[in-house]
Protein backbone atom coordinates (compact mmCIF):
# COMPACT_ATOMS: atom_id res chain seq x y z
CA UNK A 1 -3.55 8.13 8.11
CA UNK A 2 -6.21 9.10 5.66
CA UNK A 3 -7.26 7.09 2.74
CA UNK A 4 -9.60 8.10 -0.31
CA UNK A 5 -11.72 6.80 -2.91
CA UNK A 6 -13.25 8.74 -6.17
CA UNK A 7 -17.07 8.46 -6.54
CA UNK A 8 -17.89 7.50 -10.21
CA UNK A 9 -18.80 10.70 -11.12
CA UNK A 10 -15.58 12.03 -10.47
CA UNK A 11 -14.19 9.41 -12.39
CA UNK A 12 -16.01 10.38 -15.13
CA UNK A 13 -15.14 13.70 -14.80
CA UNK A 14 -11.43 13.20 -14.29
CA UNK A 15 -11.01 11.34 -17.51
CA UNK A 16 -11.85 14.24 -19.37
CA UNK A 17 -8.95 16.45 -18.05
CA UNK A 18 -5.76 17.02 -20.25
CA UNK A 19 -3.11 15.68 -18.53
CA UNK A 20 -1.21 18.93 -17.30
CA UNK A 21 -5.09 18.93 -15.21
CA UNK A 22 -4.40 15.20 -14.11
CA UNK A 23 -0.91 15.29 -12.99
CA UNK A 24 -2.19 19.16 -10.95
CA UNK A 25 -4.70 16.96 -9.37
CA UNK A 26 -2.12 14.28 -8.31
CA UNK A 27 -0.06 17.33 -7.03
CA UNK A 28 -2.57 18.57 -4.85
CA UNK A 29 -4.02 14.93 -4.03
CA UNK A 30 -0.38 14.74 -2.30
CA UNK A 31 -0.29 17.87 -0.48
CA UNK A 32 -4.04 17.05 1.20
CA UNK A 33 -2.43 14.19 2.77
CA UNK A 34 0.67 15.59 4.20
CA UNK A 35 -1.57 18.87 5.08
CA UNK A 36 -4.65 19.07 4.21
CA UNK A 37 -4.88 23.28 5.23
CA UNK A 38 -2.21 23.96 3.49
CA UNK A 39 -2.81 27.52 2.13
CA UNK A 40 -1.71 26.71 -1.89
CA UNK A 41 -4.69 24.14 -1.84
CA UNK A 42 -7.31 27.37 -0.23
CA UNK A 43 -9.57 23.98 1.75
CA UNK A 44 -12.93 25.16 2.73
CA UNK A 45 -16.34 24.21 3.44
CA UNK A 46 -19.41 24.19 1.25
CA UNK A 47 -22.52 26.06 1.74
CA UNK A 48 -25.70 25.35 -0.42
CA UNK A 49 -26.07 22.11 -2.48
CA UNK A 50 -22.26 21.05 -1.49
CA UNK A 51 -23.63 21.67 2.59
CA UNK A 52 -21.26 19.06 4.24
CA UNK A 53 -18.42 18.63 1.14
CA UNK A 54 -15.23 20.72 1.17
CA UNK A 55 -13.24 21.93 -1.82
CA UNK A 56 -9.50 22.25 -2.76
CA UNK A 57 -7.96 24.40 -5.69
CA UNK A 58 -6.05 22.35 -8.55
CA UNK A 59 -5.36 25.31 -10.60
CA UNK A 60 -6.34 28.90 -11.60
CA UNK A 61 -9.97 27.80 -11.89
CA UNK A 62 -10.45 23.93 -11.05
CA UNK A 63 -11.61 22.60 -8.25
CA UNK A 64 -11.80 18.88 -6.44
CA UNK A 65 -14.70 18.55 -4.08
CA UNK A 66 -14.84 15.82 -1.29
CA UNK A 67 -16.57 14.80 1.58
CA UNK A 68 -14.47 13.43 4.66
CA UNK A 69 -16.42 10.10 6.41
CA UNK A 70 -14.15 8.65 9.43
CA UNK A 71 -10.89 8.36 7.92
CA UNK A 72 -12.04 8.69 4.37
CA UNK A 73 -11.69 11.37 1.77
CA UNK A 74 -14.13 10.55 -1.34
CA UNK A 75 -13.83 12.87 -3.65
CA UNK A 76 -17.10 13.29 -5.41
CA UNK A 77 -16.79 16.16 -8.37
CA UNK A 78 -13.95 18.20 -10.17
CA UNK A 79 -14.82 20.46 -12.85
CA UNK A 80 -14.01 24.56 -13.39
CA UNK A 81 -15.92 26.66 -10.23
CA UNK A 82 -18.56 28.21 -12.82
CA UNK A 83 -19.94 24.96 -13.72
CA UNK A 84 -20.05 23.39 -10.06
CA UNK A 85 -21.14 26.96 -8.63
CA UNK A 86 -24.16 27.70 -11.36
């Protein structure tokens, strides 16, 4: 069983999404656990300054990143993929 924590960052960040964002994000949160390759969520690994993270799709344009440690997911940064890929 996996467990995760949100950096503070991502905190930050979360509190800033509308709420149809927030409950996505819960959506998705859900569907890492039970399967975390499931294709809707499009999990991959980070090249570049994310070297090490993985991302997962909330919607049309959002994006959760997260690093896995043991049998942690901390989820470090969500925010559209032009302003985490500048």
């Amino acid at each position: 069983m996996k467990f995760f924590s949100f950096c503070k960052s991502f905190e930050k960040q979360y509190k800033k999404l509308n709420q149809k964002s927030k409950n996505k994000f819960k959506e998705r949160l859900n569907l890492l656990l039970e399967d975390e390759f499931n294709p809707i969520l499009n999990n991959h690994s980070l090249n570049g300054k994310y070297e090490g993270y993985r991302s997962i799709n909330i919607n049309g344009d959002m994006r959760a990143i997260y690093k896995v440690n043991a049998d942690n997911i901390i989820f470090t940064t969500i925010d559209n993929h032009n302003n985490l890929y500048k």
